[in-house]
Every structure is written in C-alpha cells, then in structure tokens.
N, C-alpha and C. Protein backbone atom coordinates (compact mmCIF):
# COMPACT_ATOMS: atom_id res chain seq x y z
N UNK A 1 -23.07 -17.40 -2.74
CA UNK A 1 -21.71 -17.70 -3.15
C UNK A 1 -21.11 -16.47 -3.82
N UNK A 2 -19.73 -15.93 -3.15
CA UNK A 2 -19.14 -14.39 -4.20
C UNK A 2 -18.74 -15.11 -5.07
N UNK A 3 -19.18 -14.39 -6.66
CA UNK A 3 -18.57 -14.41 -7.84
C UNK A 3 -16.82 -14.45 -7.74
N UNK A 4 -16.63 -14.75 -8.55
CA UNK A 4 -14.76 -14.66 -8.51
C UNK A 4 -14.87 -13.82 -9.49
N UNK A 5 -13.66 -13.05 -9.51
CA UNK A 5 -13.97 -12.01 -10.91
C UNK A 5 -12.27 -12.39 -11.28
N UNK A 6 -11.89 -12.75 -12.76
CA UNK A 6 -10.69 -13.00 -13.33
C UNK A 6 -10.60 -11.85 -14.22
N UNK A 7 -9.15 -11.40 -14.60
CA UNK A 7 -8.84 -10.32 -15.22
C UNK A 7 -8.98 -10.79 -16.43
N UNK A 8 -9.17 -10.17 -17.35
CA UNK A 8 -9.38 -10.20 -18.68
C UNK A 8 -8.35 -10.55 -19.57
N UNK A 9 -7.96 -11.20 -20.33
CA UNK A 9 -6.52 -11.45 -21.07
C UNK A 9 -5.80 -10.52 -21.62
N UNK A 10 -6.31 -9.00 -22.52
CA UNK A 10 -5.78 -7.85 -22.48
C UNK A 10 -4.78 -7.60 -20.87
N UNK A 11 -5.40 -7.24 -20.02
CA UNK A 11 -5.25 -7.09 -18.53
C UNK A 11 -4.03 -7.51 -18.02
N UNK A 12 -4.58 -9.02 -18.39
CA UNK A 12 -3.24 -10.13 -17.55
C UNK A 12 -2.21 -9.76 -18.57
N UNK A 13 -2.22 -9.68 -19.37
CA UNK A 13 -0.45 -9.46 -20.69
C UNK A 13 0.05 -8.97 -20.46
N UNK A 14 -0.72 -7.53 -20.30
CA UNK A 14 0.00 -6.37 -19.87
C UNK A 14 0.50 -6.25 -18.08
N UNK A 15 -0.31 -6.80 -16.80
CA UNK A 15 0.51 -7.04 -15.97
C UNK A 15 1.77 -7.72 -15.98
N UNK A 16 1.67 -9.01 -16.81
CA UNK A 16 2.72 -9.86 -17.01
C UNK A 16 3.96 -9.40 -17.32
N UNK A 17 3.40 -8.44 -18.39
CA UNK A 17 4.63 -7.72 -19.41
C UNK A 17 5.36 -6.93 -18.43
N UNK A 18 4.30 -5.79 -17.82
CA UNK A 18 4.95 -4.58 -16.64
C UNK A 18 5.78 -5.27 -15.60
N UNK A 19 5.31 -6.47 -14.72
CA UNK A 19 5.77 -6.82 -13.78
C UNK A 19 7.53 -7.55 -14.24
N UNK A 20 7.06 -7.82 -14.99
CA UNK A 20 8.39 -8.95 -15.22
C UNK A 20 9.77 -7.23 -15.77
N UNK A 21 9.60 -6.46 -15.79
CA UNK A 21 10.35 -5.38 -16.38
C UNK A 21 11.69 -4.99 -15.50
N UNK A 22 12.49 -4.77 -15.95
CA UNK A 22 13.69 -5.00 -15.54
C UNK A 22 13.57 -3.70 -14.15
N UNK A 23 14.33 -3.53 -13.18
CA UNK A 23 13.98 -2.27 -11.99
C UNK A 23 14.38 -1.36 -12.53
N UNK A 24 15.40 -1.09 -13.49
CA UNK A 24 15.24 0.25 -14.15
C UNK A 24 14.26 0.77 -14.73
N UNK A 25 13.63 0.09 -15.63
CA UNK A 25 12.48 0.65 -16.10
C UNK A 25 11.43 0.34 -15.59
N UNK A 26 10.99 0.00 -14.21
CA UNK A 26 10.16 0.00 -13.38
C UNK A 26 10.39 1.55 -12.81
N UNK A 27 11.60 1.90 -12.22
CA UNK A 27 11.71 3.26 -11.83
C UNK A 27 11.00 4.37 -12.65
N UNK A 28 11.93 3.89 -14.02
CA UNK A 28 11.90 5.25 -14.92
C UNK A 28 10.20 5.09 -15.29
N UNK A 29 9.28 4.12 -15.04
CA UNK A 29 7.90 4.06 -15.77
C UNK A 29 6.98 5.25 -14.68
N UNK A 30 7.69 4.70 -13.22
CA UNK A 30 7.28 5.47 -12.02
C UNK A 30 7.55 6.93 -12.30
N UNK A 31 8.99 7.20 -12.30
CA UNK A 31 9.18 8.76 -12.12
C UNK A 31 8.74 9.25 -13.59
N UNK A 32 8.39 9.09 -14.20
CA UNK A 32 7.98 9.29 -15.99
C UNK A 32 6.43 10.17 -15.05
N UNK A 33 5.49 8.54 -14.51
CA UNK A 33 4.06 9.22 -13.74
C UNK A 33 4.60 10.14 -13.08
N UNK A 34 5.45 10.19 -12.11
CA UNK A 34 4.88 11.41 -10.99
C UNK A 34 5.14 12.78 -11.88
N UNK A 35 6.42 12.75 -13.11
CA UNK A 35 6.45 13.78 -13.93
C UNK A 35 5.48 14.66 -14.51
N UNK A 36 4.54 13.42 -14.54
CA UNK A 36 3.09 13.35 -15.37
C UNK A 36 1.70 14.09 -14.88
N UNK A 37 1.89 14.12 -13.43
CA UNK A 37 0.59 13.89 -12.39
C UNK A 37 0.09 15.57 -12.35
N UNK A 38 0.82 16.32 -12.84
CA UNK A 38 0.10 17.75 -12.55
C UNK A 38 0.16 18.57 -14.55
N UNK A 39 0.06 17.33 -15.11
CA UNK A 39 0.21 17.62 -16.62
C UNK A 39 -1.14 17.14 -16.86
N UNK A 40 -1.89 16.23 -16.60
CA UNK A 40 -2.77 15.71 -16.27
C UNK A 40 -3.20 14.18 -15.76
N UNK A 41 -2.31 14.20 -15.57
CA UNK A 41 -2.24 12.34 -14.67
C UNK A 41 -3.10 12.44 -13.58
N UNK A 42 -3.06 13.16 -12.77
CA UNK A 42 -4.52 12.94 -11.48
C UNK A 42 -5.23 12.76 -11.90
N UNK A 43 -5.44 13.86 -12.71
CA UNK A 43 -7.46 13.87 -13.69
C UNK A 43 -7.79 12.64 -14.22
N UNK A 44 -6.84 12.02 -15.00
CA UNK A 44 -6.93 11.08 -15.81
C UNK A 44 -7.01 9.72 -14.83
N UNK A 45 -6.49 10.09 -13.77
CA UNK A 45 -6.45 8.43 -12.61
C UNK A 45 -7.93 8.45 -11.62
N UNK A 46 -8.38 9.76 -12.13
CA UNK A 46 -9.65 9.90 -11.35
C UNK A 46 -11.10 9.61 -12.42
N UNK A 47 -10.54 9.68 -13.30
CA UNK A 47 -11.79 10.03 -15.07
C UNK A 47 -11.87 7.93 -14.89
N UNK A 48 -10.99 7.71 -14.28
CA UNK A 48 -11.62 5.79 -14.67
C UNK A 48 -12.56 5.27 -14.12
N UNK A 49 -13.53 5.04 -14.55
CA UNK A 49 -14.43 4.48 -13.61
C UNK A 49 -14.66 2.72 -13.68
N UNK A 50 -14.02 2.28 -12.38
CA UNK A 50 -14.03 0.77 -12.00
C UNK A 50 -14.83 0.76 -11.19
N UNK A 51 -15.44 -0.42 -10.85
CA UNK A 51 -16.10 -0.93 -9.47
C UNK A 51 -15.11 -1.34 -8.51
N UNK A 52 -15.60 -1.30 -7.05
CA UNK A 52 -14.69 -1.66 -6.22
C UNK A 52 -13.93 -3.14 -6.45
N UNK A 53 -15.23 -4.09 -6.57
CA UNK A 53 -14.26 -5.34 -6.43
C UNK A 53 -13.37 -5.40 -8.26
N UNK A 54 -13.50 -4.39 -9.20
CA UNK A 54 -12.66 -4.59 -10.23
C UNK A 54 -11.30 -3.52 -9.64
N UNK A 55 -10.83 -2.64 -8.98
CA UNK A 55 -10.22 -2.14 -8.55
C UNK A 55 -9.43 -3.32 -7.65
N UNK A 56 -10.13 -3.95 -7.00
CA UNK A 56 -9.31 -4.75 -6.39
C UNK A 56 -8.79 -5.92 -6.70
N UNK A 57 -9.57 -6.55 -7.60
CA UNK A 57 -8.75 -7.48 -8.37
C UNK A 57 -7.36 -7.48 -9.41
N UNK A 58 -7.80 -6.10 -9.62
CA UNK A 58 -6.66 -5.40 -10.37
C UNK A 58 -5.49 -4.91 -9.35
N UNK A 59 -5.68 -4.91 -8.30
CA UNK A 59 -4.59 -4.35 -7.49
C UNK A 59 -4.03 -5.99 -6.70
N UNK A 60 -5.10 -7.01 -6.52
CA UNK A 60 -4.31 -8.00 -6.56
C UNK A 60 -3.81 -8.94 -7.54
N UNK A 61 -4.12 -8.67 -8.65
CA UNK A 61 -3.32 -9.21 -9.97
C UNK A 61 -1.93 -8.57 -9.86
N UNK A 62 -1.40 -7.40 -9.90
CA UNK A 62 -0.28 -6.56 -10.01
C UNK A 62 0.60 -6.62 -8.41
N UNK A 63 -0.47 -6.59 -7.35
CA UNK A 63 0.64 -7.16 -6.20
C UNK A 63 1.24 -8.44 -6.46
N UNK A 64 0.14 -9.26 -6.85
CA UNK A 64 0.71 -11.19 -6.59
C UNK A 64 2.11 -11.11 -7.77
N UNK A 65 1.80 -10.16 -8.75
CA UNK A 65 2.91 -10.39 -9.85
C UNK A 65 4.20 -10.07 -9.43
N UNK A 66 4.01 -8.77 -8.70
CA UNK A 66 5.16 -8.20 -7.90
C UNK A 66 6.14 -8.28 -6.45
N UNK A 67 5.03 -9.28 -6.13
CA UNK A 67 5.97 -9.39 -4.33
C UNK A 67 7.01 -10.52 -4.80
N UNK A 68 7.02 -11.31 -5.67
CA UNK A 68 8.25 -11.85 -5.55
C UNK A 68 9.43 -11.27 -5.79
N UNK A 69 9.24 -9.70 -6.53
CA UNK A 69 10.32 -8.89 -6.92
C UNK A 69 10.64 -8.18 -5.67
N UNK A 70 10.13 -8.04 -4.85
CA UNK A 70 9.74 -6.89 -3.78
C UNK A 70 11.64 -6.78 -3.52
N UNK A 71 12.25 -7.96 -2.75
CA UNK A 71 13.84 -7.59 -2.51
C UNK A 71 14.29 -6.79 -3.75
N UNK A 72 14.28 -7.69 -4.67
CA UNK A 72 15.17 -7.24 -5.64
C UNK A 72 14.97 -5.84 -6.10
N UNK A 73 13.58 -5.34 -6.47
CA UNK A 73 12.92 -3.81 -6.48
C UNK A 73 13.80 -3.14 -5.50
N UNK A 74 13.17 -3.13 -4.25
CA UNK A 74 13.92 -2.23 -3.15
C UNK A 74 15.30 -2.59 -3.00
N UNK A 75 15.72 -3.18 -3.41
CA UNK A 75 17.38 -3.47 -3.34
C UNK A 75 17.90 -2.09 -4.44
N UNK A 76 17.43 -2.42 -5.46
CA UNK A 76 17.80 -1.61 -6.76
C UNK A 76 17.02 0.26 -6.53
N UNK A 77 16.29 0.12 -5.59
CA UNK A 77 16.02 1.87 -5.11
C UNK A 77 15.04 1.34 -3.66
N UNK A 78 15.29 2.12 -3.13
CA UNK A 78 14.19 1.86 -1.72
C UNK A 78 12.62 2.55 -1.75
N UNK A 79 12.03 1.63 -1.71
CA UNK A 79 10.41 2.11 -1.83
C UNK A 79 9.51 1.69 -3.68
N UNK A 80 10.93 1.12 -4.20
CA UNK A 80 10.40 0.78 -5.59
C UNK A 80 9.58 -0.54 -5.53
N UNK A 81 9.47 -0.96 -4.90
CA UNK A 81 8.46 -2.33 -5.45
C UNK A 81 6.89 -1.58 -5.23
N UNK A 82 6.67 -0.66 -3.85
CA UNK A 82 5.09 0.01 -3.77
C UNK A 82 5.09 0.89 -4.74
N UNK A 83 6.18 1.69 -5.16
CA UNK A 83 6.03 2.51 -6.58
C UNK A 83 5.94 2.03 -7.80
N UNK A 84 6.17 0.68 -7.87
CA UNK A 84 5.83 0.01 -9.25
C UNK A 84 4.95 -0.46 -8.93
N UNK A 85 4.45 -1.03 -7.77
CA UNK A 85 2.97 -1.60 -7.37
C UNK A 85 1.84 -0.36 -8.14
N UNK A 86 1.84 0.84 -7.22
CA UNK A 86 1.46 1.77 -7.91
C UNK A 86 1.08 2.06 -9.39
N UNK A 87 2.01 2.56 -10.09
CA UNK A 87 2.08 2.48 -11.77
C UNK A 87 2.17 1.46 -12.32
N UNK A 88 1.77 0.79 -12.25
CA UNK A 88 1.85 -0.95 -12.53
C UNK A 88 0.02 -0.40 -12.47
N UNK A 89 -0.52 -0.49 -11.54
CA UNK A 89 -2.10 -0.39 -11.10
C UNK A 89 -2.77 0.79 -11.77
N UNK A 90 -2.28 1.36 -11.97
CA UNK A 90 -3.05 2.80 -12.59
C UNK A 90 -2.99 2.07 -14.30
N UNK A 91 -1.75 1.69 -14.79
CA UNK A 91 -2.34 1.40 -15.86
C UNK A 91 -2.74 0.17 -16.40
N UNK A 92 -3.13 -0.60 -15.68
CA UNK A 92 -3.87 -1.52 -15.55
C UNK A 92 -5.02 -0.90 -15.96
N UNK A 93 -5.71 -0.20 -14.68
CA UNK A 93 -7.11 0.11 -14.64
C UNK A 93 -7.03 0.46 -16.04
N UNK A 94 -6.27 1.36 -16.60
CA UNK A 94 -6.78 2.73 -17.95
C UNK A 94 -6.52 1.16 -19.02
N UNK A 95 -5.71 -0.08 -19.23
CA UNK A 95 -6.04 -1.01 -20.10
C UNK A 95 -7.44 -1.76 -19.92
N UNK A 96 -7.93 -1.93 -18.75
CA UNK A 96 -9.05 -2.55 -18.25
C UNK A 96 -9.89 -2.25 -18.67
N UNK A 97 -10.13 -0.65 -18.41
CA UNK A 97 -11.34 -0.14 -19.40
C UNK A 97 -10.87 1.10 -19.78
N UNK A 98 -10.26 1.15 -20.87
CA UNK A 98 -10.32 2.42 -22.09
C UNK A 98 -11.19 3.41 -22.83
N UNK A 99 -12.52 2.51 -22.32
CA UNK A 99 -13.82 3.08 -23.46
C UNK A 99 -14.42 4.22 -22.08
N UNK A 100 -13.62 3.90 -20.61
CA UNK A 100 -14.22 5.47 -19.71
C UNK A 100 -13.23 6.27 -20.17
N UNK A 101 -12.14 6.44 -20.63
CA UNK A 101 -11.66 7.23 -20.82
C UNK A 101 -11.48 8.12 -22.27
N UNK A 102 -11.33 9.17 -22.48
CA UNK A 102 -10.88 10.00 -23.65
C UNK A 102 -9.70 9.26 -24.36
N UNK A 103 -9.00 9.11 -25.72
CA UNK A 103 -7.83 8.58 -26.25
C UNK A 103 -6.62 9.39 -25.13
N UNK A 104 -6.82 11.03 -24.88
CA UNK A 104 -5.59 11.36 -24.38
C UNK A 104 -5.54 10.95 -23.18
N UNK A 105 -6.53 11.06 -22.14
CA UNK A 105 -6.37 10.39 -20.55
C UNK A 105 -5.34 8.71 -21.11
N UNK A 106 -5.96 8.05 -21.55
CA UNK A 106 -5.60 6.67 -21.66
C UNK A 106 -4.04 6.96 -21.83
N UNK A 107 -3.96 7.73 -23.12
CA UNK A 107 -1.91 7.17 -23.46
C UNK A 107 -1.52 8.38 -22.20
N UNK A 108 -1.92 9.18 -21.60
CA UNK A 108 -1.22 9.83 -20.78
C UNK A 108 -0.74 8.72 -19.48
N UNK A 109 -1.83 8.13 -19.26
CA UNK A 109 -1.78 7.00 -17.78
C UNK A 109 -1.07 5.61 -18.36
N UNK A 110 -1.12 5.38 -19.35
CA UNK A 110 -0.59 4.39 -20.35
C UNK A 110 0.92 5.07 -20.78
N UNK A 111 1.13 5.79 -20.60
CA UNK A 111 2.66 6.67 -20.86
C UNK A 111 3.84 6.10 -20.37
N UNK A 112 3.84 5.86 -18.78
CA UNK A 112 4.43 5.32 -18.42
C UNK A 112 5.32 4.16 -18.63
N UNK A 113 4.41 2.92 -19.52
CA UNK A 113 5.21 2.20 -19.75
C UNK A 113 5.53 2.70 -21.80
N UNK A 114 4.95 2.78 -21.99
CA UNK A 114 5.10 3.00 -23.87
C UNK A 114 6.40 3.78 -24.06
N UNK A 115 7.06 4.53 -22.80
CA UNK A 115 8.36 5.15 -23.09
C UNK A 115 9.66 4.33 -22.66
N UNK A 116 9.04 3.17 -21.68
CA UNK A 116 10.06 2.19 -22.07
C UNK A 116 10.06 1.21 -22.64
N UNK A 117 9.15 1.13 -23.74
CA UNK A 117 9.15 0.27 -24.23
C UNK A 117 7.97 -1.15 -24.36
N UNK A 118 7.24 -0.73 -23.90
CA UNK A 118 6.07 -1.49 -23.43
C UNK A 118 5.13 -1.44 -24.82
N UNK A 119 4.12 -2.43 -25.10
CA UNK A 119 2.99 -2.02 -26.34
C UNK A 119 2.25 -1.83 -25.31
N UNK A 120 1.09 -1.22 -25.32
CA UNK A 120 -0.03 -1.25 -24.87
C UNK A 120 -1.00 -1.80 -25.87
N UNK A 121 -2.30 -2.07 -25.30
CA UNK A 121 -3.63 -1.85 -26.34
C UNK A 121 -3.83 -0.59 -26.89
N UNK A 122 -4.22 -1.00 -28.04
CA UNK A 122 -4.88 0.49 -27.96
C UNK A 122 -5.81 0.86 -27.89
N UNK A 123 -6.31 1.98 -27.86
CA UNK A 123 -7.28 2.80 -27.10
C UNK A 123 -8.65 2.63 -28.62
N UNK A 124 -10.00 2.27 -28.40
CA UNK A 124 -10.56 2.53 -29.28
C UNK A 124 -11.41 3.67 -28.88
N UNK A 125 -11.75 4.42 -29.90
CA UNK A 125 -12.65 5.53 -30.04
C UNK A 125 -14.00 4.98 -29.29
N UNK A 126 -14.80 5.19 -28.75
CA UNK A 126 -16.30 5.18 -28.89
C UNK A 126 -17.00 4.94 -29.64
C-alpha cells in the first residue's frame, strides 16, 4: 500500500497564504525571484534537499491551490499562474525544510514573498 504523504501545517499556511495573494503580488513575488536567481537564488533552490515524493507533494499542494486562479492569473499577465506555480514551490520547499538550508539561502528563497508582505516561519539555527 503507498504511504500518502500530507504537508505539514507550517507548509499548508503558507501555501494557503501565497496562493490566495492578490496577481499583483503574485507577479511582483515572481519577478522579485528571477531578480534574485544570479544573486544567489539558483544555489539556494539547489542547497534544498527534498525527496522526490516530498517535492511532489509540494508541487501538488501549490498547483491544486492555484489552478482555480489559473484565468484570472493569466488574464492579469500571460504565463503568471506557471510563474506563481513556480515561486509559490520553491518557497514552499525552503519552509518545508529550513534546517537543509543556511539562515541566508532560506530568507533569500523566502524573499519573495516577505517583500510583499507575507510572514514566513522562521528559519531556526541548527
């Protein structure tokens, strides 16, 4: 029998919180990352270490939250609902598990939303 694997309540808040976010600041959380990605955002989206089926549960927690936005997203910019799918998922993973990452990887991949307004968790030390 496969295990079911459920997201963690940290996890789910913060999808909840991201997904439900108005399409402006779905954009601006997006173009904030790609601003980000050669500052050190790759490194930091690569430094997480998930298992596959936690990668994927996490990417279907943040799709299921988001396809009902999908018109309204791409209405308000074209290609924004897979770009918030996107940054929506990256910081997921870095809330999911914080303790693979350094404090700065975390609020760097966690950046995204904390500049519009978002809480995150925070990051504990080791």
């Amino acid at each position: 029998m496969k295990k079911e694997l459920v997201v963690d309540a940290a996890t789910a808040r913060f999808i909840a919180t991201v997904a439900a976010l108005p399409p402006e600041a779905l954009a601006a959380a997006f173009d904030h990352a790609v601003s980000r990605r050669r500052q050190g955002g790759r490194e930091a989206s690569r430094a997480l270490r998930l298992s596959a089926s936690e990668n994927s549960e996490l990417d279907h927690a943040v799709r299921s939250a988001l396809l009902p936005r999908s018109e309204e997203l791409n209405a308000y910019r074209a290609g924004l609902h897979s770009d918030a799918k996107s940054v929506c998922v990256i910081a997921a993973r870095a809330v999911r598990k914080p303790a693979t990452l350094p404090a700065e990887q975390y609020a760097l991949l966690t950046a995204p939303f904390t500049v519009v307004g978002v809480a995150v968790p925070r990051h504990h030390a080791n």
